[in-house]
C-alpha atoms as a PDB file:
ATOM      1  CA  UNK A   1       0.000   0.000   0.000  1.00  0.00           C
ATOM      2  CA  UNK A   2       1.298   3.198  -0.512  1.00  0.00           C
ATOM      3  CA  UNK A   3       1.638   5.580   1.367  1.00  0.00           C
ATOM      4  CA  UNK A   4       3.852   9.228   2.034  1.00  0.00           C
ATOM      5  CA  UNK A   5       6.428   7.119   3.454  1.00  0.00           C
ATOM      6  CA  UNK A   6       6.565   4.510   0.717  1.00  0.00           C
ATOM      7  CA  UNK A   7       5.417   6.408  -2.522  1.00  0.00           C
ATOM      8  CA  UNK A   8       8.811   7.654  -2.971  1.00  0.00           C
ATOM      9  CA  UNK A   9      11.141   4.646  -3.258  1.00  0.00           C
ATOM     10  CA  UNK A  10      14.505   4.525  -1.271  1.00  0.00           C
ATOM     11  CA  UNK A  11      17.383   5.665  -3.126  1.00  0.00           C
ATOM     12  CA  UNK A  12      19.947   3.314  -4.166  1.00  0.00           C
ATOM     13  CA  UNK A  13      21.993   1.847  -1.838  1.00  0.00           C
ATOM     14  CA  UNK A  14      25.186   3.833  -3.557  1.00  0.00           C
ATOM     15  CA  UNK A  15      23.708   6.896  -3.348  1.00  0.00           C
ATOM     16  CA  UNK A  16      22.228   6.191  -0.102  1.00  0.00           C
ATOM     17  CA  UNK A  17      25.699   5.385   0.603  1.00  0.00           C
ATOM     18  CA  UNK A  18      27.159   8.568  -0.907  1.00  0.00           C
ATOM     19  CA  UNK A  19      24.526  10.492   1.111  1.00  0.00           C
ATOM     20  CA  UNK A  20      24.824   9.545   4.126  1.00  0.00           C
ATOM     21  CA  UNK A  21      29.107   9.648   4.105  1.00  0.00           C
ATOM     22  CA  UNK A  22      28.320  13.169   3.124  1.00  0.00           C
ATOM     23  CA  UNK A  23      25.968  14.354   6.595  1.00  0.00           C
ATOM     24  CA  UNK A  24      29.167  12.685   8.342  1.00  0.00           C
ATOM     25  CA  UNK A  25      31.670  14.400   6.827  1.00  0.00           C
ATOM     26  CA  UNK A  26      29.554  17.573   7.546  1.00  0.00           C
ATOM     27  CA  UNK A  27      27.855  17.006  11.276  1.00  0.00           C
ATOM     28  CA  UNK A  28      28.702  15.019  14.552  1.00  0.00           C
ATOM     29  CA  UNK A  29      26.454  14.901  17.168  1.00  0.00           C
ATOM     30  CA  UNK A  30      26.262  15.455  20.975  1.00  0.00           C
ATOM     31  CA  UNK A  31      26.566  11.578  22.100  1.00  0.00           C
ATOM     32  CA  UNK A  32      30.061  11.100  20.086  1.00  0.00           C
ATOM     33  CA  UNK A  33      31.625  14.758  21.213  1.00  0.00           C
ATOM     34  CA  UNK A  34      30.892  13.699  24.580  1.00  0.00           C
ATOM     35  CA  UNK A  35      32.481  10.416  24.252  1.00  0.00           C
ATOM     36  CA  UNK A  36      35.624  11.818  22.431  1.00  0.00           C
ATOM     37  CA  UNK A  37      36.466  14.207  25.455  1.00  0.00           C
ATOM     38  CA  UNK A  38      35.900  11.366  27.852  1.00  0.00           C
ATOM     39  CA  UNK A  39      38.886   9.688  26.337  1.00  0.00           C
ATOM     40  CA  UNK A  40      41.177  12.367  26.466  1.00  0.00           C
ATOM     41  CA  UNK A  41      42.821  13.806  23.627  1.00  0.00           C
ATOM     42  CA  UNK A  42      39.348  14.306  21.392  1.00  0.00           C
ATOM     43  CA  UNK A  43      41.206  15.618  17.816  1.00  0.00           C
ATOM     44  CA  UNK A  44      39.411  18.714  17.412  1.00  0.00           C
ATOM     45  CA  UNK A  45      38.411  21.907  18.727  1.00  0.00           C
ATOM     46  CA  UNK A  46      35.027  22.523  20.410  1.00  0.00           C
ATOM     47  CA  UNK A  47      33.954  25.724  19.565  1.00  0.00           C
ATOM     48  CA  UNK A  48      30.843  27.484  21.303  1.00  0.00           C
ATOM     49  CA  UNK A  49      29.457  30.222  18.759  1.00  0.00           C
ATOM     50  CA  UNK A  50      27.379  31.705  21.042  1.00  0.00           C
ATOM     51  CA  UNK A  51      27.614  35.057  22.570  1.00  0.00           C
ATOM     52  CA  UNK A  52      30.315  35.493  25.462  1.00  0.00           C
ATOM     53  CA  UNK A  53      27.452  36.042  28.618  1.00  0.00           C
ATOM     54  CA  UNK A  54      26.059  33.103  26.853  1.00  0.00           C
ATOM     55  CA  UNK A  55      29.204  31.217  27.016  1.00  0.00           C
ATOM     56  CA  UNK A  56      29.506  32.397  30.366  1.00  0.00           C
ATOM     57  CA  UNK A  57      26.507  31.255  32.086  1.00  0.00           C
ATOM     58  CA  UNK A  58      26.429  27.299  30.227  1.00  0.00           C
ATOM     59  CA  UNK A  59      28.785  25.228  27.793  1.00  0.00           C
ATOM     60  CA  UNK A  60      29.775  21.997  26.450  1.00  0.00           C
ATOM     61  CA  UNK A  61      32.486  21.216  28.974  1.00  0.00           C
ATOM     62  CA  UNK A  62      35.794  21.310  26.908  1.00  0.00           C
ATOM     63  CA  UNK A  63      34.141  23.763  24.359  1.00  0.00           C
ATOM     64  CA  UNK A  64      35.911  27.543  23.754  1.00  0.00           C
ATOM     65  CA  UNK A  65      34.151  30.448  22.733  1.00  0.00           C
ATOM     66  CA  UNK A  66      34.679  32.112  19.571  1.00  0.00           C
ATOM     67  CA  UNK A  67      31.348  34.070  18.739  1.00  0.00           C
ATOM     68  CA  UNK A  68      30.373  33.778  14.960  1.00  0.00           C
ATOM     69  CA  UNK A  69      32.439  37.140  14.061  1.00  0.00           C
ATOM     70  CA  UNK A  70      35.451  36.539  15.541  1.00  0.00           C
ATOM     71  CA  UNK A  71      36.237  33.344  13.441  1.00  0.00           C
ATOM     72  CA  UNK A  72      38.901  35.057  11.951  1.00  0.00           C
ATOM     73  CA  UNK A  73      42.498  34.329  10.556  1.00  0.00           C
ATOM     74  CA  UNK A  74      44.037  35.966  13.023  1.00  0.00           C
ATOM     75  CA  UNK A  75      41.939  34.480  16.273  1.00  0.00           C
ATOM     76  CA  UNK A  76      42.442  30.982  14.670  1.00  0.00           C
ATOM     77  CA  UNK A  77      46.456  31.913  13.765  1.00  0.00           C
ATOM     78  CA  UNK A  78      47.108  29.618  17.403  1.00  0.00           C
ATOM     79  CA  UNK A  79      45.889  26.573  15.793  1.00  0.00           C
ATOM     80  CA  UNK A  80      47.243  24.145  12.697  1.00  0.00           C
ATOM     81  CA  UNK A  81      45.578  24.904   9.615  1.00  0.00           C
ATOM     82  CA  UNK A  82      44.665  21.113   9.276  1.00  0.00           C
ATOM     83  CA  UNK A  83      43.192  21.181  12.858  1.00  0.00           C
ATOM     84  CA  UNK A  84      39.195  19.769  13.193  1.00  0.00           C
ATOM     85  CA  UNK A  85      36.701  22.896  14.253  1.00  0.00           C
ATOM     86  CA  UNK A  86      33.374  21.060  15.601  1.00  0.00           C
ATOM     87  CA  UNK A  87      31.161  24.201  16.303  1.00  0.00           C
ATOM     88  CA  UNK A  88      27.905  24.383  18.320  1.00  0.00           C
ATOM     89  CA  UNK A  89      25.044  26.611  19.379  1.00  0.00           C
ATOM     90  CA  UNK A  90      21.956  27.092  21.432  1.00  0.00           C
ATOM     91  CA  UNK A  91      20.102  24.069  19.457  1.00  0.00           C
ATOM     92  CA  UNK A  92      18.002  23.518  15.999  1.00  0.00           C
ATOM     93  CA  UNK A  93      16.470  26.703  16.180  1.00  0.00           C
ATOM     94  CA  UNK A  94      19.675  28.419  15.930  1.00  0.00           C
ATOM     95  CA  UNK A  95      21.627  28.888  12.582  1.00  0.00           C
ATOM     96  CA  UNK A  96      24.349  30.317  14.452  1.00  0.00           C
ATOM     97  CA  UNK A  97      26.459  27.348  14.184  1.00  0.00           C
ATOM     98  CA  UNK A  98      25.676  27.010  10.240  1.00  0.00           C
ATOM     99  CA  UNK A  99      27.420  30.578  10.128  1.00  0.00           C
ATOM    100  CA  UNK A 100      30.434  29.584  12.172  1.00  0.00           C
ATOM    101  CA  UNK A 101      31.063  26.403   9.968  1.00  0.00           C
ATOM    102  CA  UNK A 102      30.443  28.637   7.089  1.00  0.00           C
ATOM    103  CA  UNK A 103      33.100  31.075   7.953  1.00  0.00           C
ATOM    104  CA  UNK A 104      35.288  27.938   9.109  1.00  0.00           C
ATOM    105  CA  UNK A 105      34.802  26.706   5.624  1.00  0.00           C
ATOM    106  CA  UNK A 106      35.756  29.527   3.971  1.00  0.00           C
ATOM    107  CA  UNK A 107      38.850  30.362   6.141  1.00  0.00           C
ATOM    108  CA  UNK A 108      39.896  27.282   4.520  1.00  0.00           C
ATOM    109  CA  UNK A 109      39.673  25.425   8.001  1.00  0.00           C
ATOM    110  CA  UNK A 110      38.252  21.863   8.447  1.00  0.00           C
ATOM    111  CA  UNK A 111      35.183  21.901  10.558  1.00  0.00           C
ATOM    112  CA  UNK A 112      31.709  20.166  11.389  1.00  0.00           C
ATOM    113  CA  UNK A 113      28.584  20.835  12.561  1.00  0.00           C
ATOM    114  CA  UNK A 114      27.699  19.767  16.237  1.00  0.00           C
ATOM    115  CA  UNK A 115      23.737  18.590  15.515  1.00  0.00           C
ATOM    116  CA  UNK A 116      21.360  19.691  18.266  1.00  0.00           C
ATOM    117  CA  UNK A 117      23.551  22.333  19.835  1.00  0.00           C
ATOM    118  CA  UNK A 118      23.028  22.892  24.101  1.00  0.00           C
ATOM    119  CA  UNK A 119      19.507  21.657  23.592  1.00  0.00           C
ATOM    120  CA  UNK A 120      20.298  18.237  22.153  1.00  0.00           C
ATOM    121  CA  UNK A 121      23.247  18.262  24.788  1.00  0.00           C
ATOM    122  CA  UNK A 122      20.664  18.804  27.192  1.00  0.00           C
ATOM    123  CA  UNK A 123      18.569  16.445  25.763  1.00  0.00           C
ATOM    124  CA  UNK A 124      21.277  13.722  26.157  1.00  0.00           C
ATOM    125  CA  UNK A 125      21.664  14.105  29.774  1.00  0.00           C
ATOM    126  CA  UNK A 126      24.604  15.333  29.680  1.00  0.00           C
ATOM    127  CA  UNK A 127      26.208  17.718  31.679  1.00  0.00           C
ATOM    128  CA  UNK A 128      27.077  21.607  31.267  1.00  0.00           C
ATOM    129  CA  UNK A 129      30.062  24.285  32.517  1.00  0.00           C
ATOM    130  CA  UNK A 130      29.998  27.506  33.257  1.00  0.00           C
ATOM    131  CA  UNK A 131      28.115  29.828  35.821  1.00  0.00           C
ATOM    132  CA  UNK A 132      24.759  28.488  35.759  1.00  0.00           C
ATOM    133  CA  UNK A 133      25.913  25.077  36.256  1.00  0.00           C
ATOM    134  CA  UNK A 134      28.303  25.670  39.162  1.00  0.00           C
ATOM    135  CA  UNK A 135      24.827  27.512  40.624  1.00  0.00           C
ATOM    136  CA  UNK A 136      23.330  24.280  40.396  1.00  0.00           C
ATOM    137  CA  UNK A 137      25.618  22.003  41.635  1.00  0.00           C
END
Protein backbone atom coordinates (compact mmCIF):
# COMPACT_ATOMS: atom_id res chain seq x y z
CA UNK A 1 0.00 0.00 0.00
CA UNK A 2 1.30 3.20 -0.51
CA UNK A 3 1.64 5.58 1.37
CA UNK A 4 3.85 9.23 2.03
CA UNK A 5 6.43 7.12 3.45
CA UNK A 6 6.57 4.51 0.72
CA UNK A 7 5.42 6.41 -2.52
CA UNK A 8 8.81 7.65 -2.97
CA UNK A 9 11.14 4.65 -3.26
CA UNK A 10 14.51 4.52 -1.27
CA UNK A 11 17.38 5.66 -3.13
CA UNK A 12 19.95 3.31 -4.17
CA UNK A 13 21.99 1.85 -1.84
CA UNK A 14 25.19 3.83 -3.56
CA UNK A 15 23.71 6.90 -3.35
CA UNK A 16 22.23 6.19 -0.10
CA UNK A 17 25.70 5.39 0.60
CA UNK A 18 27.16 8.57 -0.91
CA UNK A 19 24.53 10.49 1.11
CA UNK A 20 24.82 9.55 4.13
CA UNK A 21 29.11 9.65 4.10
CA UNK A 22 28.32 13.17 3.12
CA UNK A 23 25.97 14.35 6.60
CA UNK A 24 29.17 12.69 8.34
CA UNK A 25 31.67 14.40 6.83
CA UNK A 26 29.55 17.57 7.55
CA UNK A 27 27.85 17.01 11.28
CA UNK A 28 28.70 15.02 14.55
CA UNK A 29 26.45 14.90 17.17
CA UNK A 30 26.26 15.46 20.97
CA UNK A 31 26.57 11.58 22.10
CA UNK A 32 30.06 11.10 20.09
CA UNK A 33 31.63 14.76 21.21
CA UNK A 34 30.89 13.70 24.58
CA UNK A 35 32.48 10.42 24.25
CA UNK A 36 35.62 11.82 22.43
CA UNK A 37 36.47 14.21 25.46
CA UNK A 38 35.90 11.37 27.85
CA UNK A 39 38.89 9.69 26.34
CA UNK A 40 41.18 12.37 26.47
CA UNK A 41 42.82 13.81 23.63
CA UNK A 42 39.35 14.31 21.39
CA UNK A 43 41.21 15.62 17.82
CA UNK A 44 39.41 18.71 17.41
CA UNK A 45 38.41 21.91 18.73
CA UNK A 46 35.03 22.52 20.41
CA UNK A 47 33.95 25.72 19.56
CA UNK A 48 30.84 27.48 21.30
CA UNK A 49 29.46 30.22 18.76
CA UNK A 50 27.38 31.70 21.04
CA UNK A 51 27.61 35.06 22.57
CA UNK A 52 30.31 35.49 25.46
CA UNK A 53 27.45 36.04 28.62
CA UNK A 54 26.06 33.10 26.85
CA UNK A 55 29.20 31.22 27.02
CA UNK A 56 29.51 32.40 30.37
CA UNK A 57 26.51 31.26 32.09
CA UNK A 58 26.43 27.30 30.23
CA UNK A 59 28.79 25.23 27.79
CA UNK A 60 29.78 22.00 26.45
CA UNK A 61 32.49 21.22 28.97
CA UNK A 62 35.79 21.31 26.91
CA UNK A 63 34.14 23.76 24.36
CA UNK A 64 35.91 27.54 23.75
CA UNK A 65 34.15 30.45 22.73
CA UNK A 66 34.68 32.11 19.57
CA UNK A 67 31.35 34.07 18.74
CA UNK A 68 30.37 33.78 14.96
CA UNK A 69 32.44 37.14 14.06
CA UNK A 70 35.45 36.54 15.54
CA UNK A 71 36.24 33.34 13.44
CA UNK A 72 38.90 35.06 11.95
CA UNK A 73 42.50 34.33 10.56
CA UNK A 74 44.04 35.97 13.02
CA UNK A 75 41.94 34.48 16.27
CA UNK A 76 42.44 30.98 14.67
CA UNK A 77 46.46 31.91 13.77
CA UNK A 78 47.11 29.62 17.40
CA UNK A 79 45.89 26.57 15.79
CA UNK A 80 47.24 24.14 12.70
CA UNK A 81 45.58 24.90 9.61
CA UNK A 82 44.66 21.11 9.28
CA UNK A 83 43.19 21.18 12.86
CA UNK A 84 39.20 19.77 13.19
CA UNK A 85 36.70 22.90 14.25
CA UNK A 86 33.37 21.06 15.60
CA UNK A 87 31.16 24.20 16.30
CA UNK A 88 27.90 24.38 18.32
CA UNK A 89 25.04 26.61 19.38
CA UNK A 90 21.96 27.09 21.43
CA UNK A 91 20.10 24.07 19.46
CA UNK A 92 18.00 23.52 16.00
CA UNK A 93 16.47 26.70 16.18
CA UNK A 94 19.67 28.42 15.93
CA UNK A 95 21.63 28.89 12.58
CA UNK A 96 24.35 30.32 14.45
CA UNK A 97 26.46 27.35 14.18
CA UNK A 98 25.68 27.01 10.24
CA UNK A 99 27.42 30.58 10.13
CA UNK A 100 30.43 29.58 12.17
CA UNK A 101 31.06 26.40 9.97
CA UNK A 102 30.44 28.64 7.09
CA UNK A 103 33.10 31.08 7.95
CA UNK A 104 35.29 27.94 9.11
CA UNK A 105 34.80 26.71 5.62
CA UNK A 106 35.76 29.53 3.97
CA UNK A 107 38.85 30.36 6.14
CA UNK A 108 39.90 27.28 4.52
CA UNK A 109 39.67 25.43 8.00
CA UNK A 110 38.25 21.86 8.45
CA UNK A 111 35.18 21.90 10.56
CA UNK A 112 31.71 20.17 11.39
CA UNK A 113 28.58 20.84 12.56
CA UNK A 114 27.70 19.77 16.24
CA UNK A 115 23.74 18.59 15.52
CA UNK A 116 21.36 19.69 18.27
CA UNK A 117 23.55 22.33 19.84
CA UNK A 118 23.03 22.89 24.10
CA UNK A 119 19.51 21.66 23.59
CA UNK A 120 20.30 18.24 22.15
CA UNK A 121 23.25 18.26 24.79
CA UNK A 122 20.66 18.80 27.19
CA UNK A 123 18.57 16.45 25.76
CA UNK A 124 21.28 13.72 26.16
CA UNK A 125 21.66 14.10 29.77
CA UNK A 126 24.60 15.33 29.68
CA UNK A 127 26.21 17.72 31.68
CA UNK A 128 27.08 21.61 31.27
CA UNK A 129 30.06 24.29 32.52
CA UNK A 130 30.00 27.51 33.26
CA UNK A 131 28.11 29.83 35.82
CA UNK A 132 24.76 28.49 35.76
CA UNK A 133 25.91 25.08 36.26
CA UNK A 134 28.30 25.67 39.16
CA UNK A 135 24.83 27.51 40.62
CA UNK A 136 23.33 24.28 40.40
CA UNK A 137 25.62 22.00 41.64
Amino acid sequence: MLNEVTRIPAAPTAEAMAHFQKRLMLETDCADVHAAFAVGNPGFVLVDVRGRKAFAASHVPGAINIPVLGLTERRLAEYPADTLFVVYCAGPHCNGADKGALRLAGLGRPVKLMIGGMTGWADEGFSYAGAAAEAVA
